[in-house]
Protein backbone atom coordinates (compact mmCIF):
# COMPACT_ATOMS: atom_id res chain seq x y z
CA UNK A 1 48.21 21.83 -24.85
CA UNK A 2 48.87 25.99 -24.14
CA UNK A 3 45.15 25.93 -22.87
CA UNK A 4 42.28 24.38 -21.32
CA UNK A 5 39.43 24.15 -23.61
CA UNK A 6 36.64 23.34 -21.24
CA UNK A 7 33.51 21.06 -22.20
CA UNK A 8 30.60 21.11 -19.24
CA UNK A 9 28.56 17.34 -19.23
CA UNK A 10 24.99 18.78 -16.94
CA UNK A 11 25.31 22.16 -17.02
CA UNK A 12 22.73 22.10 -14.33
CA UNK A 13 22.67 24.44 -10.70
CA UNK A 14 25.85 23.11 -9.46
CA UNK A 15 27.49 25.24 -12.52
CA UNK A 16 25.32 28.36 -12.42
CA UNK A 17 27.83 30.07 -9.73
CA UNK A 18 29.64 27.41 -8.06
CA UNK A 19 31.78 26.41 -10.98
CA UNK A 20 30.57 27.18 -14.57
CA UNK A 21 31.71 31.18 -14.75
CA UNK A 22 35.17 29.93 -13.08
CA UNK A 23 36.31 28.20 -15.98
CA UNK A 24 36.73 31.49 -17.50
CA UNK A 25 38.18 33.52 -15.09
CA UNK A 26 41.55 31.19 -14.35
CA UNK A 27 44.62 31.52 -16.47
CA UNK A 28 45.02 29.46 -19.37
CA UNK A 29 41.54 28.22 -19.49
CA UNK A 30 38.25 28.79 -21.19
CA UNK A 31 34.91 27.28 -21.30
CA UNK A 32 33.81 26.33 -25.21
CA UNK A 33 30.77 24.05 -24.97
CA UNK A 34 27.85 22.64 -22.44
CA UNK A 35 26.23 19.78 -22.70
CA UNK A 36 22.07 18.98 -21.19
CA UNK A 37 19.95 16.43 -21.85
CA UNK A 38 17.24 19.08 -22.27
CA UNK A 39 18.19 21.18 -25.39
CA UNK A 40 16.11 24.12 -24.53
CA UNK A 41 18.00 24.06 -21.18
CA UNK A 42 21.34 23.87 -22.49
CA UNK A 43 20.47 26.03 -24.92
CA UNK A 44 19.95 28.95 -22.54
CA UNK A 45 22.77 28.37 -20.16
CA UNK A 46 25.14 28.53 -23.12
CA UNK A 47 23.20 32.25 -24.51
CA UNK A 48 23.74 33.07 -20.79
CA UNK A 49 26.99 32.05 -19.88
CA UNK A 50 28.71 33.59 -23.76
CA UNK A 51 29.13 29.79 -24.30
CA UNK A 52 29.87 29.48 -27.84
CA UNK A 53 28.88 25.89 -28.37
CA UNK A 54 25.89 23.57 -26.83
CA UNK A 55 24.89 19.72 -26.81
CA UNK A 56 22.24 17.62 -25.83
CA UNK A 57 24.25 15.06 -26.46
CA UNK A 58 27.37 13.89 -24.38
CA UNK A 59 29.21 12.02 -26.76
CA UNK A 60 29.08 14.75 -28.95
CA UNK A 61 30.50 17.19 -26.82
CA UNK A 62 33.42 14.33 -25.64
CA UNK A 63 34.31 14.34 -29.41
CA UNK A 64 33.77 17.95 -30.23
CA UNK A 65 37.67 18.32 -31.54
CA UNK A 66 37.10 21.92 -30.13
CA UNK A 67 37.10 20.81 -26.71
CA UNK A 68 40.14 19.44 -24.68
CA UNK A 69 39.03 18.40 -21.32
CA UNK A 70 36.09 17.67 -19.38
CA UNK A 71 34.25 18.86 -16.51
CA UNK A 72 31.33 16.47 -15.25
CA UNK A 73 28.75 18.10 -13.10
CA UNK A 74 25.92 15.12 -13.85
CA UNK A 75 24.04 13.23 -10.66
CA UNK A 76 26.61 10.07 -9.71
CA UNK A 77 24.65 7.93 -11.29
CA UNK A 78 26.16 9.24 -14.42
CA UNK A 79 29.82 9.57 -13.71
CA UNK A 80 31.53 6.56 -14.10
CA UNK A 81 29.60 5.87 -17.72
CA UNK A 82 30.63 9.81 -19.27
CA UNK A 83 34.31 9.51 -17.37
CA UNK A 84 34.98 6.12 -19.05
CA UNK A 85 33.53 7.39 -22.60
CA UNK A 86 36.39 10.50 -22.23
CA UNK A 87 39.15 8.67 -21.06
CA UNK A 88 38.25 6.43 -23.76
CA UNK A 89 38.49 9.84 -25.93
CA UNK A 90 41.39 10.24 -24.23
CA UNK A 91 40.35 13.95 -22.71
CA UNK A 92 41.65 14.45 -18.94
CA UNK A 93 38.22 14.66 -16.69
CA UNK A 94 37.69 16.77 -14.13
CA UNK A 95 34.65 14.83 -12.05
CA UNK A 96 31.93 16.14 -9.39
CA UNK A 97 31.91 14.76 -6.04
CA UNK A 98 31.27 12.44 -4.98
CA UNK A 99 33.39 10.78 -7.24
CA UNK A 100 30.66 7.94 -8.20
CA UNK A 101 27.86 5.46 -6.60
CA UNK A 102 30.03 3.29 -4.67
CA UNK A 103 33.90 2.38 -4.07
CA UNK A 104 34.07 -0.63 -6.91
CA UNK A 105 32.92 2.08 -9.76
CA UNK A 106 35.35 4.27 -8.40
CA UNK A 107 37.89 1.62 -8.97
CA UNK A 108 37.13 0.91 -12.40
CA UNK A 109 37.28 4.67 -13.24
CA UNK A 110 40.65 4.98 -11.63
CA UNK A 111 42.23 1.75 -13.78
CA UNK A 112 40.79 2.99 -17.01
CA UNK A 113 42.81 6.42 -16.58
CA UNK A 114 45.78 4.56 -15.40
CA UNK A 115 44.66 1.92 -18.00
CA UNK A 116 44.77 4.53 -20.66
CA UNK A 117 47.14 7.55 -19.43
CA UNK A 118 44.50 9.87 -19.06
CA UNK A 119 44.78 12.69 -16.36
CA UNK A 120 41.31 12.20 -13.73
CA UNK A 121 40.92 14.55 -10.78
CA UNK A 122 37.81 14.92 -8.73
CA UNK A 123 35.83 17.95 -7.51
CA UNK A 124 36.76 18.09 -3.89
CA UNK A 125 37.65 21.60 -4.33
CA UNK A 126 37.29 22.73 -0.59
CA UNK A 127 40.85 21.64 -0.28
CA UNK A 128 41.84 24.07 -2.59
CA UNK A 129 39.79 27.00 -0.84
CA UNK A 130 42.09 29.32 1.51
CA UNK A 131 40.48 28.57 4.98
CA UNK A 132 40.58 25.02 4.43
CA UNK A 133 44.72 25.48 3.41
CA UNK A 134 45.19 27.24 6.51
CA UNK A 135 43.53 24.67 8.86
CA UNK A 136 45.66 22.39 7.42
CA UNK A 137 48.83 24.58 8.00
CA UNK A 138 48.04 24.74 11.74
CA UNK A 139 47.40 21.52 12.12
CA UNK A 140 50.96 20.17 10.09
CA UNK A 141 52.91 22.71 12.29
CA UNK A 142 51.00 21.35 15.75
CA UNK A 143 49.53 24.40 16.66
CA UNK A 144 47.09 22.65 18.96
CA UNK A 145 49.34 20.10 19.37
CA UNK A 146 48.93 16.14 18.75
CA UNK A 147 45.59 15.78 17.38
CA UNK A 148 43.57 13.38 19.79
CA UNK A 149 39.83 13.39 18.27
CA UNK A 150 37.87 14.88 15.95
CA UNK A 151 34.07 15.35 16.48
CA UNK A 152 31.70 16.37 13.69
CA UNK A 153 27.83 17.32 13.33
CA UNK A 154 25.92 17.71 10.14
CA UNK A 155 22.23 18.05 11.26
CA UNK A 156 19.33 19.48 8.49
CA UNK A 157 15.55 19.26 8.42
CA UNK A 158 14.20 17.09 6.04
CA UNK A 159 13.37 18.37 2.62
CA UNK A 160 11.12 17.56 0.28
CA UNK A 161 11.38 14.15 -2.26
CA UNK A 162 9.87 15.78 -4.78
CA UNK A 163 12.28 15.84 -7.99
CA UNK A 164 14.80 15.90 -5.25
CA UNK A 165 17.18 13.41 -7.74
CA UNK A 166 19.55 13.64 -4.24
CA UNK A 167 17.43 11.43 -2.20
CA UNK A 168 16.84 9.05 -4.48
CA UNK A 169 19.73 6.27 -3.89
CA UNK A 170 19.38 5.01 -7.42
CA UNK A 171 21.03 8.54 -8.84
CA UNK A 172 23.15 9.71 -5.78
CA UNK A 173 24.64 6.43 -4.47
CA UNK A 174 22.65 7.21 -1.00
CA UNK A 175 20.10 10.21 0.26
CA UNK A 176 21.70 13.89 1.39
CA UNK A 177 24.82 12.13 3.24
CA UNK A 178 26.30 11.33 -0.22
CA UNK A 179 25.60 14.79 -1.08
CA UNK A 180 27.38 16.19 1.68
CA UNK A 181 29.73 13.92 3.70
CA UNK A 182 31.97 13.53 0.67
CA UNK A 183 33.34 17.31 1.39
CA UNK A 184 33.97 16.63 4.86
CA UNK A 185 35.42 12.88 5.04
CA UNK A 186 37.69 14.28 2.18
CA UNK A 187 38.86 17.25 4.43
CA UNK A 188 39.77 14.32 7.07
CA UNK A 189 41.55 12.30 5.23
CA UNK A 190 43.59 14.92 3.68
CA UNK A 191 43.73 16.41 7.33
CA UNK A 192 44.74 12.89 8.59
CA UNK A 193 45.65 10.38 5.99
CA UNK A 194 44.24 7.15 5.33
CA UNK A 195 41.67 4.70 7.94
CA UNK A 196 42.93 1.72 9.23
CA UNK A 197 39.41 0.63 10.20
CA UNK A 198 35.79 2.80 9.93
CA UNK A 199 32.33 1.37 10.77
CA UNK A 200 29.07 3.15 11.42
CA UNK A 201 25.09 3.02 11.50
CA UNK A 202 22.68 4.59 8.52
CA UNK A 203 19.25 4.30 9.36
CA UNK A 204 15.90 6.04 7.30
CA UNK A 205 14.25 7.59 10.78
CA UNK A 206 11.69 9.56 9.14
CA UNK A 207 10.67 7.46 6.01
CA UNK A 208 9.85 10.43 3.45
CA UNK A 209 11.70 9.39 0.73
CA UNK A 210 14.01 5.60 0.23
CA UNK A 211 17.32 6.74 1.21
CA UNK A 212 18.97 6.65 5.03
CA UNK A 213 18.41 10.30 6.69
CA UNK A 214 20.76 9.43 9.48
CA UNK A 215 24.27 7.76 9.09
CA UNK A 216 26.55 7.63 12.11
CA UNK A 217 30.03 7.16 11.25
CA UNK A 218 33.54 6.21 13.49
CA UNK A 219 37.14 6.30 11.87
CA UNK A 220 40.14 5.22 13.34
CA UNK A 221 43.51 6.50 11.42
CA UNK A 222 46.15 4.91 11.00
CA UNK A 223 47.90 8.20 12.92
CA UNK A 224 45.90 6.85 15.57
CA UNK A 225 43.40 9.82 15.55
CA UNK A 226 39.83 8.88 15.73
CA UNK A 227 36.86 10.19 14.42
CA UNK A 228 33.15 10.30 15.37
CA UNK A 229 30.52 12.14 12.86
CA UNK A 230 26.66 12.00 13.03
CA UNK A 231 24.74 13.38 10.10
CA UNK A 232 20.96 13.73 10.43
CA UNK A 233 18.50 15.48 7.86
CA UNK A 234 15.62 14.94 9.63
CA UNK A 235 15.65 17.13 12.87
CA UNK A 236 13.95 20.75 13.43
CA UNK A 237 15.14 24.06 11.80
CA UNK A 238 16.10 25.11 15.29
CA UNK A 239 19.01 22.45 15.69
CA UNK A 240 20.02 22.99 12.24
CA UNK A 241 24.33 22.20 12.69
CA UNK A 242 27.59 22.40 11.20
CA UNK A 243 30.32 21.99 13.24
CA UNK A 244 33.83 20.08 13.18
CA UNK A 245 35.86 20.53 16.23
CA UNK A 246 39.27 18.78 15.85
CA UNK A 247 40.98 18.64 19.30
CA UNK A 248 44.69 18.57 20.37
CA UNK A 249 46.97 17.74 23.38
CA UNK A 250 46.88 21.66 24.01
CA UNK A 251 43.86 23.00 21.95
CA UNK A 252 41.21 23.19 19.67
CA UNK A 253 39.96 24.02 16.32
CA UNK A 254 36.73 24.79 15.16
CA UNK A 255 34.60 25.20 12.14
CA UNK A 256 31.94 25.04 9.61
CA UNK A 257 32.47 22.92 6.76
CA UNK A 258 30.23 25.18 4.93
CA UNK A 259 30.92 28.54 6.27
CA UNK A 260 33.62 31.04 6.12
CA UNK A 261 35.13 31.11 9.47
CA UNK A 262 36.78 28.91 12.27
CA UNK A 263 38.02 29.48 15.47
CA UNK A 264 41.79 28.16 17.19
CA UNK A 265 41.26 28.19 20.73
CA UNK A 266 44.71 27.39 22.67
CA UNK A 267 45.11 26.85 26.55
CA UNK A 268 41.65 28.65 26.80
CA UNK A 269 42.40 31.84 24.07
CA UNK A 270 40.30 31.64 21.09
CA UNK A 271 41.62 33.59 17.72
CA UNK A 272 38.95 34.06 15.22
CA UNK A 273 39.58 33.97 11.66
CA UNK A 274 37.71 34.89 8.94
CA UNK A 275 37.55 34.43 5.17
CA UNK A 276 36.09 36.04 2.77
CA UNK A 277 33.10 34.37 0.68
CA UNK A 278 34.45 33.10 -2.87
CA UNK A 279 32.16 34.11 -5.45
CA UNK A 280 33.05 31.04 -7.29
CA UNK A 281 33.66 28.20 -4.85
CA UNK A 282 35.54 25.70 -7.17
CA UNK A 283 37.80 28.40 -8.99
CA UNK A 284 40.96 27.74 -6.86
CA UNK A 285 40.65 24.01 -7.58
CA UNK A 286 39.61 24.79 -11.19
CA UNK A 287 43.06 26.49 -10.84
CA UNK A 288 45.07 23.56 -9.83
CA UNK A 289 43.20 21.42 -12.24
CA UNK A 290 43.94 23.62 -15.00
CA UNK A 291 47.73 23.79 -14.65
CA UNK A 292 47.79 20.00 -13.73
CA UNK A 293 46.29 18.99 -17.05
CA UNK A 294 48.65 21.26 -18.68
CA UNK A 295 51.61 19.48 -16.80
CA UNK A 296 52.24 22.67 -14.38
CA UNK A 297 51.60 21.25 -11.04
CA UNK A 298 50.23 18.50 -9.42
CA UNK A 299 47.13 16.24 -9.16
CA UNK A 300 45.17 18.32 -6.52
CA UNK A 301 42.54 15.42 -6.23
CA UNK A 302 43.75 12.05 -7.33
CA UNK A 303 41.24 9.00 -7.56
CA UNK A 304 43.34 7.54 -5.26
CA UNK A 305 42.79 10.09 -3.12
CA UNK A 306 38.57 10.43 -3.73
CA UNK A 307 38.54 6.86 -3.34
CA UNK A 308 39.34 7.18 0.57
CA UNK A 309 36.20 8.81 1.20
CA UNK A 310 33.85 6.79 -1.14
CA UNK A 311 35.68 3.59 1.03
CA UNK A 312 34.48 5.68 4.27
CA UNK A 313 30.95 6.42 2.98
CA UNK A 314 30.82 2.60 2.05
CA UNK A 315 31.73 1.74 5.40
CA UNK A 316 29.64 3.98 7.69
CA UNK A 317 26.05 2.75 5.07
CA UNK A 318 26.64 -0.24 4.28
CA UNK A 319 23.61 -3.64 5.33
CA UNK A 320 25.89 -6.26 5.89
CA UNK A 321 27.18 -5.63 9.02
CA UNK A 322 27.09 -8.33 12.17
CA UNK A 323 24.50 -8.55 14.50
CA UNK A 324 24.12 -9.43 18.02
């Protein structure tokens, strides 16, 4: 392949701005069809978008000859059934986050691309993003020194269940954790490597919908660095939060997962730094993914990889745990 020949499966929100319009901007790649359940729907994001084709069918799109690679933007509920049908295709897929449900689909999606030598990397483009890169430089070249602990706050009000597909376990593996978490566990485990052992607590506090609104979740690496996260989507507007601090033998850094600035504080000095809004959030991933699929760099997101944080998710929601 010279180019990337993009089909979208759910051409929904997540594609309006976030990703969609990015497929077109990046070298060597172009966006040819869509794909909606809803016809009308897909319809009019393809008229919108200059999209020549449109499905409201996936399988269609997956064999559309025209089209050369896929981009998955469904709910999770959907993403292990429309990865396996284009690896099957053999198309390289290019798959939301989180990657699936749970960590055994996840498994069976990464063997069928291994299975079948098929190229699968998953959406968890804030790695790719240039703040992100830099708090990763700082932190390789010790800038705060060794990394002791890392603390980290997600806290929301609750929103409402209605046609909310997010809080509805059954389509999103879990409630607005499994929407969100899977950004920032992936930022710590490509800040810090793999777990050697992660438990936690997910509890449904305010009972508006069936998933858990508050999951509480510890990590120990296998660097030794621990981590301690709470995420709660059912506290006031006022104590809305979204803060990581990551702490070293002689400093700090903190930031938003979410926002476009941190700040390195070192024996007491703080440095701000701030980055620019991208207008397209997933176009420097789309980047990578483009010239890994045309054999021009590397996996920026392997399943191997995206499989760390579904195993961390797992872990920190999961019933069966002991009790005392």
């Amino acid at each position: 392949m010279d180019n990337i020949k993009w089909g979208i499966i759910g051409c929904g929100d997540v594609t309006e701005v976030k990703s969609g319009p990015a497929f077109n901007k990046v070298p060597n790649s172009s966006l040819v069809a869509v794909m909606r359940r809803d016809a009308t729907k897909a319809e009019d994001y393809a008229r919108r978008h200059g999209v020549p084709k449109w499905y409201d069918n996936a399988e269609a799109l997956i064999n559309d000859p025209a089209v050369n690679a896929v981009y998955i933007a469904t709910p999770p509920l959907q993403h292990e059934e429309y990865t396996l049908q284009c690896i099957q295709a053999r198309k390289p897929v290019y798959v939301e986050k989180p990657m699936t449900l749970n960590t055994e689909s996840a498994y069976r999606m990464q063997e069928a691309a291994i299975r079948h030598n098929v190229k699968l990397t998953i959406a968890h483009y804030r790695r790719a993003q240039p703040m992100f890169r830099k708090i990763k430089a700082l932190l390789e070249e010790k800038a705060i020194g060794d990394i002791r602990f890392v603390s980290l706050q997600m806290l929301q009000p609750p929103v409402s269940p209605e046609a909310n597909w997010r809080v509805d376990p059954a389509v999103s593996g879990g409630g607005l954790f499994h929407d969100l978490a899977p950004h920032q566990l992936d930022l710590m485990t490509w800040f810090f490597g793999r777990a050697r052992s992660a438990t936690g607590i997910a509890r449904n506090q305010a009972k508006m919908y069936r998933a858990d609104d508050l999951v509480s979740g510890n990590i120990l690496f296998e660097n030794g660095i621990v981590f301690n996260g709470v995420w709660c989507f059912s506290v006031g507007a006022a104590d809305k939060a979204d803060v990581c601090e990551i702490t070293g033998s002689r400093g700090k850094i903190r930031f938003p997962v979410f926002g476009h600035s941190f700040t390195l504080s070192i024996n007491g000095v703080e440095q701000l730094f701030p980055f620019d809004p991208l207008p397209h959030v997933q176009q420097p991933m789309i980047e990578q993914v483009t010239a890994f699929f045309l054999d021009k760099g590397p996996n920026p997101c392997s399943a191997e990889e995206a499989i760390l944080s579904m195993q961390l998710m797992d872990s920190f929601t999961k019933k069966d745990k002991m009790i005392f």
